[in-house]
PDB file of N, CA and C in Angstrom:
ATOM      1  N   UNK A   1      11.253 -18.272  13.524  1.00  0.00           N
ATOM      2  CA  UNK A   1       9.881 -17.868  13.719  1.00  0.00           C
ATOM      3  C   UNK A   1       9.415 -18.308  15.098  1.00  0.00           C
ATOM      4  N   UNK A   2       8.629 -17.434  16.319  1.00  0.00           N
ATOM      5  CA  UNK A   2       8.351 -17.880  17.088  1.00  0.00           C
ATOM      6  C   UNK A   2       6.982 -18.353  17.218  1.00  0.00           C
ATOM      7  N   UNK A   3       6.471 -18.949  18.097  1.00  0.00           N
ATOM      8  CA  UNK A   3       5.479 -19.878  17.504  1.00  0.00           C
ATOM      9  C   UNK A   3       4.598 -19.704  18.729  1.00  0.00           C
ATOM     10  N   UNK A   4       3.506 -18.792  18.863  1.00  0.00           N
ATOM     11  CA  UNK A   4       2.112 -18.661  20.035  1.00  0.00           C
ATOM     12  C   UNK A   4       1.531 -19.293  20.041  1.00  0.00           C
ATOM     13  N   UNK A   5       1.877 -19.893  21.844  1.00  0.00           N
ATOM     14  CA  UNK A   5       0.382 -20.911  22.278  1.00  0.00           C
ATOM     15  C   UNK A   5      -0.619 -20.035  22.316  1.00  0.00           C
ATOM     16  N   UNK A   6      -1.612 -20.166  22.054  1.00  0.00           N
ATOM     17  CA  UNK A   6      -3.045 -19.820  22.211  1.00  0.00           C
ATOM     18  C   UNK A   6      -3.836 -20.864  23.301  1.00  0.00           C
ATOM     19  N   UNK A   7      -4.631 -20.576  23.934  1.00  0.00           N
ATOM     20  CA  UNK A   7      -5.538 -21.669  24.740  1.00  0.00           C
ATOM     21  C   UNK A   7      -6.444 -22.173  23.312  1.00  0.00           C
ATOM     22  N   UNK A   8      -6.624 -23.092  23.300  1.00  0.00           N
ATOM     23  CA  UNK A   8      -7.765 -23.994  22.106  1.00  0.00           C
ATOM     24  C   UNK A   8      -8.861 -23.878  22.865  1.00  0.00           C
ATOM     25  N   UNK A   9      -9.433 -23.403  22.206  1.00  0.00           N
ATOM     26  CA  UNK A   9     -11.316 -23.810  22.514  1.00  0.00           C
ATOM     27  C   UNK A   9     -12.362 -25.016  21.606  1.00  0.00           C
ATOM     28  N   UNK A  10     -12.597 -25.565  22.259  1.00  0.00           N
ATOM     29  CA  UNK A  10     -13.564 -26.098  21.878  1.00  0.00           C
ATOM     30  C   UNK A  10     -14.743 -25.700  21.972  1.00  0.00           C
ATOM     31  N   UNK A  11     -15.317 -26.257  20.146  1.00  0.00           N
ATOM     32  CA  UNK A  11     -16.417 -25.695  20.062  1.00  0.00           C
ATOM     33  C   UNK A  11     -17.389 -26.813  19.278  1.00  0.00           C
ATOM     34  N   UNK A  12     -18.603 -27.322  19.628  1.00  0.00           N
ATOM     35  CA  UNK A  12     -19.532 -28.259  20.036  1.00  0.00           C
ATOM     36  C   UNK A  12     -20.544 -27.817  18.889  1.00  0.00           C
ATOM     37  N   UNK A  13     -20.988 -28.444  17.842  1.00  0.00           N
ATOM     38  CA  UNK A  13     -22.023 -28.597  16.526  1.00  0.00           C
ATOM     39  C   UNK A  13     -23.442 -29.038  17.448  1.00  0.00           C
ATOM     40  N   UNK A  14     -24.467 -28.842  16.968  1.00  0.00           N
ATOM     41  CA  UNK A  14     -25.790 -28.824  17.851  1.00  0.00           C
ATOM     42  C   UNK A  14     -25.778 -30.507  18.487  1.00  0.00           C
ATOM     43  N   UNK A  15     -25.374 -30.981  17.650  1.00  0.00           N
ATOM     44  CA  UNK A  15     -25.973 -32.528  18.827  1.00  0.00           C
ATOM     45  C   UNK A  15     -24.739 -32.895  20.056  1.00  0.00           C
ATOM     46  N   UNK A  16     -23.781 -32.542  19.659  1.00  0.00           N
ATOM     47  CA  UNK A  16     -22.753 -32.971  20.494  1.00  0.00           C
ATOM     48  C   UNK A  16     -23.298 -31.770  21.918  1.00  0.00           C
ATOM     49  N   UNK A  17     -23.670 -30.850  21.279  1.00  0.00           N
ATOM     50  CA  UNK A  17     -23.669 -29.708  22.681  1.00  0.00           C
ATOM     51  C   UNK A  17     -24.934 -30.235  23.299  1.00  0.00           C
ATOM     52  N   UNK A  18     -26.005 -30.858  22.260  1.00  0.00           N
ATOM     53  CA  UNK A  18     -27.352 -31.174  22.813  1.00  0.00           C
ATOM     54  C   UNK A  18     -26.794 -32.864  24.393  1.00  0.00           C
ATOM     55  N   UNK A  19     -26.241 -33.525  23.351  1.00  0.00           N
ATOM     56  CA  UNK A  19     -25.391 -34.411  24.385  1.00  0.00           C
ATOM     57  C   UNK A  19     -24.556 -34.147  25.566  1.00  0.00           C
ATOM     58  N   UNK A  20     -23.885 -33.059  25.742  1.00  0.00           N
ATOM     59  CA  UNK A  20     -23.338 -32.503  26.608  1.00  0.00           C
ATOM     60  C   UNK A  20     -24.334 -32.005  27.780  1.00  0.00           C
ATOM     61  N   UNK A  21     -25.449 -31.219  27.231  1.00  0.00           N
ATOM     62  CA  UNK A  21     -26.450 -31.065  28.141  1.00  0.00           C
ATOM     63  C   UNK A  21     -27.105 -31.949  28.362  1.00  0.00           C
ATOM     64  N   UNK A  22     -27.510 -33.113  27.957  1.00  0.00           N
ATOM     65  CA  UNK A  22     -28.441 -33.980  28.304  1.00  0.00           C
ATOM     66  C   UNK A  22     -29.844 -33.663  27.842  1.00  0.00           C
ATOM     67  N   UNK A  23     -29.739 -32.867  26.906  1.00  0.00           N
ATOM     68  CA  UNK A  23     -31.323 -32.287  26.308  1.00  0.00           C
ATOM     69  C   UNK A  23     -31.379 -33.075  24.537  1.00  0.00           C
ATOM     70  N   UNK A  24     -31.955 -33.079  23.976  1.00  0.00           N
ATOM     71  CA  UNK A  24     -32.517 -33.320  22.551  1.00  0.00           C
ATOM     72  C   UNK A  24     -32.039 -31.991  21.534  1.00  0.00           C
ATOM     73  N   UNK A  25     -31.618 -32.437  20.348  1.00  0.00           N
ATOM     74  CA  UNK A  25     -30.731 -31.352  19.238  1.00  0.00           C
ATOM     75  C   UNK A  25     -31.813 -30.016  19.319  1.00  0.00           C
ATOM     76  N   UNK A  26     -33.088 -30.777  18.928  1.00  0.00           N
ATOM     77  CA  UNK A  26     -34.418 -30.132  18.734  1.00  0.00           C
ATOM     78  C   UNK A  26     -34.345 -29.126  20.020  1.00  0.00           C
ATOM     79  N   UNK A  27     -34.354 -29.622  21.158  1.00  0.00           N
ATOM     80  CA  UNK A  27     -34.256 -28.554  22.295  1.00  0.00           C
ATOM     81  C   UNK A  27     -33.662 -27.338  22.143  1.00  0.00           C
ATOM     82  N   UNK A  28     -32.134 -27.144  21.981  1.00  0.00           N
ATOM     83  CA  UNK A  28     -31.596 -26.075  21.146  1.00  0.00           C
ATOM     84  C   UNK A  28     -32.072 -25.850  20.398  1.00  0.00           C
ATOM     85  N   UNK A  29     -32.070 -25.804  19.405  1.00  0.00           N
ATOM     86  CA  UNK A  29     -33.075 -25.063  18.629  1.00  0.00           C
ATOM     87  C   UNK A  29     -34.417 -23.844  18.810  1.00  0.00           C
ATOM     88  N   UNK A  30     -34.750 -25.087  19.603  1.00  0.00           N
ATOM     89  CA  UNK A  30     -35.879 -24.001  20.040  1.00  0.00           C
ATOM     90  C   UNK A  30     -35.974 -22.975  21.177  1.00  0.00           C
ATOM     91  N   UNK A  31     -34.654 -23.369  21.962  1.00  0.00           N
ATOM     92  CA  UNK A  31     -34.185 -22.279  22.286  1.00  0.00           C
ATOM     93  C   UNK A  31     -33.169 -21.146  22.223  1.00  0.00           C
ATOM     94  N   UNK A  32     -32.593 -21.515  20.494  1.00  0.00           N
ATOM     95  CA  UNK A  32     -32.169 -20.258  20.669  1.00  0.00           C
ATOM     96  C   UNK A  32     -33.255 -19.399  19.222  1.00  0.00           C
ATOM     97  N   UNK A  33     -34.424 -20.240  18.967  1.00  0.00           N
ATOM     98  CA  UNK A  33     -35.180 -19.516  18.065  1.00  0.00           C
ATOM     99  C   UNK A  33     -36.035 -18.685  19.089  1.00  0.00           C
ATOM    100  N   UNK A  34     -36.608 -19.036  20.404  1.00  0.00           N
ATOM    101  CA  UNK A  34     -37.252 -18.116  21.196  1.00  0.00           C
ATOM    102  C   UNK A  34     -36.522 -16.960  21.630  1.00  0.00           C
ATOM    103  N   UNK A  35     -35.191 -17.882  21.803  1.00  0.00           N
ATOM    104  CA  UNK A  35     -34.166 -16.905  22.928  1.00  0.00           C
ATOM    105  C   UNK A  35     -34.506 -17.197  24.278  1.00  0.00           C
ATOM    106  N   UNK A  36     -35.402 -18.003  24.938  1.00  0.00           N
ATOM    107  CA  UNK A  36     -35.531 -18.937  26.039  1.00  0.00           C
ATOM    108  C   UNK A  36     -34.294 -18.564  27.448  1.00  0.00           C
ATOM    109  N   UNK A  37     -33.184 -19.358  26.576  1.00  0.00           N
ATOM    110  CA  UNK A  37     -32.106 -18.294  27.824  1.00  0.00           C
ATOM    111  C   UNK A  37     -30.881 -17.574  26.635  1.00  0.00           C
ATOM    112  N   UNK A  38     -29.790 -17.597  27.671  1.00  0.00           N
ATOM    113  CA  UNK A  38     -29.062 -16.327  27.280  1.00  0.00           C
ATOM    114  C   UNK A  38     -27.532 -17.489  27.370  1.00  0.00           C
ATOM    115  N   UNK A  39     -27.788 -18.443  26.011  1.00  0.00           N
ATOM    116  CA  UNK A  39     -26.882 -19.589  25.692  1.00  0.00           C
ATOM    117  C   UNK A  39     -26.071 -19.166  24.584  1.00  0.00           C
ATOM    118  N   UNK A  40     -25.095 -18.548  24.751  1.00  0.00           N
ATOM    119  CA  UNK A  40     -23.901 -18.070  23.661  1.00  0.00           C
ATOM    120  C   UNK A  40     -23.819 -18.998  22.674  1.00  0.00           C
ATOM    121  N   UNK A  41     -23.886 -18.587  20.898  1.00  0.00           N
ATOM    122  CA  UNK A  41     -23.674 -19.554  20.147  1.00  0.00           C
ATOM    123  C   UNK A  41     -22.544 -18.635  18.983  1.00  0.00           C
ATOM    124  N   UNK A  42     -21.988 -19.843  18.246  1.00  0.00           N
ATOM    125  CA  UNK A  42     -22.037 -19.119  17.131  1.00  0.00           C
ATOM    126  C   UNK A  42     -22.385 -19.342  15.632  1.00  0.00           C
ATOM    127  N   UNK A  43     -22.093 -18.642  14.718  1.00  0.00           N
ATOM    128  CA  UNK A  43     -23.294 -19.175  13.546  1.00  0.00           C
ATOM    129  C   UNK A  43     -22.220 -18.689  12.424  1.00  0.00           C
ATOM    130  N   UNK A  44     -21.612 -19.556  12.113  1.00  0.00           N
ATOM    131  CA  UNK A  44     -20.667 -19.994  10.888  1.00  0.00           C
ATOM    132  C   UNK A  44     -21.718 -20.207   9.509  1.00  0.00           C
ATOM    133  N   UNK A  45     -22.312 -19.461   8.492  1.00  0.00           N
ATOM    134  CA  UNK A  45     -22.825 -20.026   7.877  1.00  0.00           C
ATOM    135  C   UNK A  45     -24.041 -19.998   8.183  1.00  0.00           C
ATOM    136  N   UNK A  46     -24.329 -21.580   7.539  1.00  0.00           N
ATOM    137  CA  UNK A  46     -25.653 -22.639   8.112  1.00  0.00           C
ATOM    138  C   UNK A  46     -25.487 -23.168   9.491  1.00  0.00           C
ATOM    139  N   UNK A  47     -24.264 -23.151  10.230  1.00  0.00           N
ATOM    140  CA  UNK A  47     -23.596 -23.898  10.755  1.00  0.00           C
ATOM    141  C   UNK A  47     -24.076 -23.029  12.280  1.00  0.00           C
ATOM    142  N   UNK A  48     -23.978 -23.762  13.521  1.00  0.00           N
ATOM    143  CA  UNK A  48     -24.257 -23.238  14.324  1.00  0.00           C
ATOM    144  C   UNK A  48     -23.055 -24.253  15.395  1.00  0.00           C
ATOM    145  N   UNK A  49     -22.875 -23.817  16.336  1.00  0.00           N
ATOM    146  CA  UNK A  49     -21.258 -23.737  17.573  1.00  0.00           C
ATOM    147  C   UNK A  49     -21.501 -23.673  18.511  1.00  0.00           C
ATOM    148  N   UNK A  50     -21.524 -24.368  19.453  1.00  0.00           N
ATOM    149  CA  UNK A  50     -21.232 -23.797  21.073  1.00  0.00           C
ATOM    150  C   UNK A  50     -19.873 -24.230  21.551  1.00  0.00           C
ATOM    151  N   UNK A  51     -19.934 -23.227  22.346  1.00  0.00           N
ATOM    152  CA  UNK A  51     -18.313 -22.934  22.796  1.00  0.00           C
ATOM    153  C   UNK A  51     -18.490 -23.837  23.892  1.00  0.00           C
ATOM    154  N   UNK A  52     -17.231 -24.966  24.451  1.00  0.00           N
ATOM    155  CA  UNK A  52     -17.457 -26.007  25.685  1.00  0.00           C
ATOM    156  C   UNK A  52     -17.507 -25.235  26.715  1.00  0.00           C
ATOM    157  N   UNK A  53     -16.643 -24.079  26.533  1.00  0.00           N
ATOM    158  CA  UNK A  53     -16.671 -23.197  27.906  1.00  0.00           C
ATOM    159  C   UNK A  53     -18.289 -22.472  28.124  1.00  0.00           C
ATOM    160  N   UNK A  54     -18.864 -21.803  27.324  1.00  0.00           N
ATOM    161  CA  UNK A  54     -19.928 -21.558  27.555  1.00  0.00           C
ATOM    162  C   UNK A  54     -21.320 -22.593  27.991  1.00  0.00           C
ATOM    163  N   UNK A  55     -21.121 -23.258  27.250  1.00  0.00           N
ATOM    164  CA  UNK A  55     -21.746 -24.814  28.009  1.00  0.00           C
ATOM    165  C   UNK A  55     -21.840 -25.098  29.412  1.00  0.00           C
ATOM    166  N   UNK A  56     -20.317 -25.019  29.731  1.00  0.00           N
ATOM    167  CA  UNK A  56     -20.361 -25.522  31.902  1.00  0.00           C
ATOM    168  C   UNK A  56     -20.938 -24.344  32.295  1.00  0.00           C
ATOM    169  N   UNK A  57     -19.948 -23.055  32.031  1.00  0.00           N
ATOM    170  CA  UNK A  57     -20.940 -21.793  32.201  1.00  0.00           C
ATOM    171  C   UNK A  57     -22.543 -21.766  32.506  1.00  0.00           C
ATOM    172  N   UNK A  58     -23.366 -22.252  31.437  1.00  0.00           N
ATOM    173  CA  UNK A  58     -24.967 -22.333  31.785  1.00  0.00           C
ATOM    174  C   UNK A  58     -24.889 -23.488  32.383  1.00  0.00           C
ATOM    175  N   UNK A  59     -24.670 -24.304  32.502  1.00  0.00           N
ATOM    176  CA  UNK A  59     -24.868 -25.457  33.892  1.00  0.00           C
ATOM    177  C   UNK A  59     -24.594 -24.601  34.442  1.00  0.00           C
ATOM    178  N   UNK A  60     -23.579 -24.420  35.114  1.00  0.00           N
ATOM    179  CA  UNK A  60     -23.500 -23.898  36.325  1.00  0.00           C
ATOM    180  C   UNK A  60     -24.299 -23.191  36.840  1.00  0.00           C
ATOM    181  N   UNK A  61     -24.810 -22.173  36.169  1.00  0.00           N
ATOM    182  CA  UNK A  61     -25.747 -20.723  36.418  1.00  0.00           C
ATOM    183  C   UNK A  61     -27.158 -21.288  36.956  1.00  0.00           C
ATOM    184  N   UNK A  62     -27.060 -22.730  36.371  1.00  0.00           N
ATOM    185  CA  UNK A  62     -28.693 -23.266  36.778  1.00  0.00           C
ATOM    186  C   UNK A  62     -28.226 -24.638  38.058  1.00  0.00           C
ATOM    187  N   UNK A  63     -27.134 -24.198  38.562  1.00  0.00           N
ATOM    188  CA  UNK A  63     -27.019 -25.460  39.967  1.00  0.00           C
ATOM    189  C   UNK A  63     -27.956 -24.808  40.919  1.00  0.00           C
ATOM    190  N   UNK A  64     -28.644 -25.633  41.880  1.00  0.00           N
ATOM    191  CA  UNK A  64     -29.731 -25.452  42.705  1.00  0.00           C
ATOM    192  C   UNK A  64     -28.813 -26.130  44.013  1.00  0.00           C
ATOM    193  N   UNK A  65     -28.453 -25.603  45.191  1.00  0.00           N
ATOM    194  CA  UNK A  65     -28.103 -25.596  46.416  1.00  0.00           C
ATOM    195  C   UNK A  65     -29.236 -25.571  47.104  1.00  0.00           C
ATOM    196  N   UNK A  66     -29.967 -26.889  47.667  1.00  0.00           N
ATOM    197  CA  UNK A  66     -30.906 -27.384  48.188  1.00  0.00           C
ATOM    198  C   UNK A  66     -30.672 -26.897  49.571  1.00  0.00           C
ATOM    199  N   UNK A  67     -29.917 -26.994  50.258  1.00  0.00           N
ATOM    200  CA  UNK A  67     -29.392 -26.236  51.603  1.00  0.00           C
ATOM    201  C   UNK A  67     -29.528 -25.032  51.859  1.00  0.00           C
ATOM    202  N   UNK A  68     -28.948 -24.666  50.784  1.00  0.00           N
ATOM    203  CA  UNK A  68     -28.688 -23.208  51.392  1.00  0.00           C
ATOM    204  C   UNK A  68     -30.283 -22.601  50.814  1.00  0.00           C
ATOM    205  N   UNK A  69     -30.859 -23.409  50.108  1.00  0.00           N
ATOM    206  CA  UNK A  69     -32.275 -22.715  50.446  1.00  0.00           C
ATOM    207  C   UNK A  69     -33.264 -22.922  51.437  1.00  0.00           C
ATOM    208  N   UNK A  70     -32.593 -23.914  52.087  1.00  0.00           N
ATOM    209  CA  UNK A  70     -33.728 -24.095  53.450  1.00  0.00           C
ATOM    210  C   UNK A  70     -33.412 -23.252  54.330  1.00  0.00           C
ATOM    211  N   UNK A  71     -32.053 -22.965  54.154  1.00  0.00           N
ATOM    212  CA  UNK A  71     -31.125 -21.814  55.468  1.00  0.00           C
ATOM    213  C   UNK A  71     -31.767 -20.418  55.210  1.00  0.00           C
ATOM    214  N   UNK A  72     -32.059 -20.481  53.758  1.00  0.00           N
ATOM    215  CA  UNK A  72     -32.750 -18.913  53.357  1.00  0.00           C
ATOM    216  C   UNK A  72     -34.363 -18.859  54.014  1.00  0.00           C
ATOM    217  N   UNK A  73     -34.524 -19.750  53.377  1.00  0.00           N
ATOM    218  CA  UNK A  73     -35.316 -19.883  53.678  1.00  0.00           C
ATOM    219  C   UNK A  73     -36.081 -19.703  55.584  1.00  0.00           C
ATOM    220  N   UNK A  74     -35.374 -20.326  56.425  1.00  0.00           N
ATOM    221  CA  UNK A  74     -35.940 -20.310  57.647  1.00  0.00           C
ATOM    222  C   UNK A  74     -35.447 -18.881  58.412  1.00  0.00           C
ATOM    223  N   UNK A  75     -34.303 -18.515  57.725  1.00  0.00           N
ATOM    224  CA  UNK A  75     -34.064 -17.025  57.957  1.00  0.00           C
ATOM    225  C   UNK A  75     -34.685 -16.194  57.422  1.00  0.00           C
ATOM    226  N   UNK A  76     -35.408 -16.215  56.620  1.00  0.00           N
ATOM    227  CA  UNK A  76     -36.541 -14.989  56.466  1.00  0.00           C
ATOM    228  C   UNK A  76     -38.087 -15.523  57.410  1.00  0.00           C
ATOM    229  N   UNK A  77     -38.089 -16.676  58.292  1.00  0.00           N
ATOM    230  CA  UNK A  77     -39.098 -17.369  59.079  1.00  0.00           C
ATOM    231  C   UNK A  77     -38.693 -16.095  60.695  1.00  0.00           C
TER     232      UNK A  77
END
């Protein structure tokens, strides 16, 4: 029998993902009851998931490059 690696994903229960972000369980929550942003979950059940990869994903999307907005900035000056 041959035997497929798969890549493993990890996947993060609300407080561990709330810990990962540095936000409160409650925070999630309430944003994915607004829909606030556009934070991939999944919903096993009662049970709710975030994927680790989707996690760095929204960090990332919200890094702020302080530089390169002053550069934008004085170029539209």
């Amino acid at each position: 029998m041959m035997t497929v690696n798969r890549p493993t994903r990890k996947y993060l229960d609300t407080v561990e993902a709330a810990q990962f972000l540095g936000v409160a369980p409650q925070t999630l929550t309430v944003w994915r009851c607004t829909k606030r942003y556009n934070l991939p979950y999944v919903k096993v059940g009662g049970s709710v998931r975030y994927e680790e990869s989707d996690l760095i994903a929204f960090m990332e999307s919200r890094k702020v490059h302080p530089i390169a907005d002053v550069v934008l900035q004085e170029a539209a000056l």
